[in-house]
Protein backbone atom coordinates (compact mmCIF):
# COMPACT_ATOMS: atom_id res chain seq x y z
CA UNK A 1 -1.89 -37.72 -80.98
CA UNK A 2 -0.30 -39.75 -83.74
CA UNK A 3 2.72 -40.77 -80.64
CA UNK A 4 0.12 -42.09 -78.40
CA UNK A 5 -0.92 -43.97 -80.98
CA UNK A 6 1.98 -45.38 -81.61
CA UNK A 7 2.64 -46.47 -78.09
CA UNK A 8 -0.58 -47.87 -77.47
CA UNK A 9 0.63 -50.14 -80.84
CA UNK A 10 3.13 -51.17 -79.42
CA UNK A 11 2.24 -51.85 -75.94
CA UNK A 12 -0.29 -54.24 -77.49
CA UNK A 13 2.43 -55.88 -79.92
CA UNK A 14 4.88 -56.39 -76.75
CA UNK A 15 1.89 -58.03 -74.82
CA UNK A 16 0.86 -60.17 -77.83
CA UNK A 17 4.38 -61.29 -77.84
CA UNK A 18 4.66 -61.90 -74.57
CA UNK A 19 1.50 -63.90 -74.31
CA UNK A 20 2.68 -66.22 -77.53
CA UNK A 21 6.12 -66.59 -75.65
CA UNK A 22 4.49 -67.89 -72.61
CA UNK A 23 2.05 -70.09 -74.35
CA UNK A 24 4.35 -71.39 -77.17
CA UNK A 25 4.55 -74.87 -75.84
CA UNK A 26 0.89 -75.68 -75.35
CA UNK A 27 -0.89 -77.21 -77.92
CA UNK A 28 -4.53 -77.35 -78.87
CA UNK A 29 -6.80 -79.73 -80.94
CA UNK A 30 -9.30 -78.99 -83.97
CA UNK A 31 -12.15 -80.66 -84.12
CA UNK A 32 -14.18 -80.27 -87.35
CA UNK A 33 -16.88 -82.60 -88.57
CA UNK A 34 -15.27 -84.30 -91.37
CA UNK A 35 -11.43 -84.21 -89.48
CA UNK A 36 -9.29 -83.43 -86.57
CA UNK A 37 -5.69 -81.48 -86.81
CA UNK A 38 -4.52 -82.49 -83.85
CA UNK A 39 -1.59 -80.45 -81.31
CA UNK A 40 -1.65 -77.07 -83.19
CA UNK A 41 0.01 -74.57 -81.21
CA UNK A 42 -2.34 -72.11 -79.93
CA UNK A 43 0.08 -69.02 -81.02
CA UNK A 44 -0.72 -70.08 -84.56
CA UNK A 45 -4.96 -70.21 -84.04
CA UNK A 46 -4.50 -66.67 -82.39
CA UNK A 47 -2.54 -65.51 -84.98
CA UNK A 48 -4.90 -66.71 -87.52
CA UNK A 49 -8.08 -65.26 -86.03
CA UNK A 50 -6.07 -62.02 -85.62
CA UNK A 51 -5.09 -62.17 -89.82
CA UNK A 52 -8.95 -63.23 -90.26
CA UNK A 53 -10.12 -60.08 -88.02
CA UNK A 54 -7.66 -57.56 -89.58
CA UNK A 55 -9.07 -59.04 -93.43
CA UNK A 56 -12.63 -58.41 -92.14
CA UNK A 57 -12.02 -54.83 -90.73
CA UNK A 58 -9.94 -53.73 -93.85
CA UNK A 59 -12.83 -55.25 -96.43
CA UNK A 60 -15.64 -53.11 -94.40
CA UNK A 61 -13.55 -50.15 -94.01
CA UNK A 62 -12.84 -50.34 -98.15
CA UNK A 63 -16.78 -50.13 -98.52
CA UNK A 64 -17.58 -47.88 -96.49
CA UNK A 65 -14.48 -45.52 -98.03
CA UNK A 66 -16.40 -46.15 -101.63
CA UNK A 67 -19.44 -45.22 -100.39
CA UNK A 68 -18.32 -42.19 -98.93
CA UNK A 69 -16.61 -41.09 -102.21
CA UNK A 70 -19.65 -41.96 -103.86
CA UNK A 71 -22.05 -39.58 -101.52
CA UNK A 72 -18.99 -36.67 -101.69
CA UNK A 73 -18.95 -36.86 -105.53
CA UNK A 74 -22.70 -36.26 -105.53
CA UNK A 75 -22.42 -33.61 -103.22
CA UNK A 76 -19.97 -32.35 -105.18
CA UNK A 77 -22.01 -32.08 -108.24
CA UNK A 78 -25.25 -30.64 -106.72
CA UNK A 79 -22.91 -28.03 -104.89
CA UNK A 80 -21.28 -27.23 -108.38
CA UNK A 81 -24.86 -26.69 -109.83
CA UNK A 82 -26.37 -24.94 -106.91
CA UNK A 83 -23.41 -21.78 -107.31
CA UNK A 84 -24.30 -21.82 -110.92
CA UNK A 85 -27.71 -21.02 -110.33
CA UNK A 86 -26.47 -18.23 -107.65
CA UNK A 87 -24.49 -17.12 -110.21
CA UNK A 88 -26.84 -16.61 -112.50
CA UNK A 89 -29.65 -15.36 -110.16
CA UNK A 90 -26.83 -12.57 -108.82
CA UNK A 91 -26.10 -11.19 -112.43
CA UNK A 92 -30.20 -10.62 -112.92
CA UNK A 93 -31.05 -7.09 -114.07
CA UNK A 94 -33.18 -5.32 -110.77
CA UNK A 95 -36.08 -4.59 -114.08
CA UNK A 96 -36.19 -8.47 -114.56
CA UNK A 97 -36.56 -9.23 -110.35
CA UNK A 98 -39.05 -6.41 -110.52
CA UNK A 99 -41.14 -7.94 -113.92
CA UNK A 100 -41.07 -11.32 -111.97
CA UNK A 101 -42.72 -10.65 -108.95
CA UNK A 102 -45.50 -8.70 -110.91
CA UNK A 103 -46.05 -11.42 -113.00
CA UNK A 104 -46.37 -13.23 -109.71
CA UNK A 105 -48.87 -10.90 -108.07
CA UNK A 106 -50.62 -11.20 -111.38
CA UNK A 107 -51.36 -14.80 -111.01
CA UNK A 108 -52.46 -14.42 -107.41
């Protein structure tokens, strides 16, 4: 699995390459509302929006990893508590299971 992966990388770096290559001379305008940058290669624009998608993804995918941590910790804990209560309820005397459940037909 982790080979396929790996190709599939790079078959997208090689046509990323390939693309800026072929579109290295052309050059784009930015228009914003207080400027303009004019003839900025369009490589560089793609690039950036690629480095702006990548920072995105990897700030999204740290939260969610904390909040995972945070639900497996808890799980954790109430796991940890729930064999200590097995454990104690499995080293019960059969006379104390026997005077609970007359004490509980008692208040019936």
């Amino acid at each position: 699995m982790w080979a396929v992966r790996y190709l599939l990388i790079l078959a997208l770096l090689v046509v990323v390459l390939g693309f800026a290559v072929l579109n290295s001379s052309q050059k784009v305008s930015i228009f914003m509302p207080d400027r303009e940058i004019p003839a900025v290669p369009l490589t560089l624009i793609i690039l950036c929006a690629f480095c702006v998608g990548i920072l995105v993804s990897f700030v999204l995918t740290i939260a969610q990893s904390l909040k995972m941590s945070a639900e497996m910790r808890s799980s954790r804990k109430r796991v940890q508590h729930l064999e200590m209560e097995l454990a104690a309820l499995r080293n019960r005397s059969l006379e104390d299971i026997d005077k609970l459940e007359e004490s509980e037909v008692k208040h019936e």
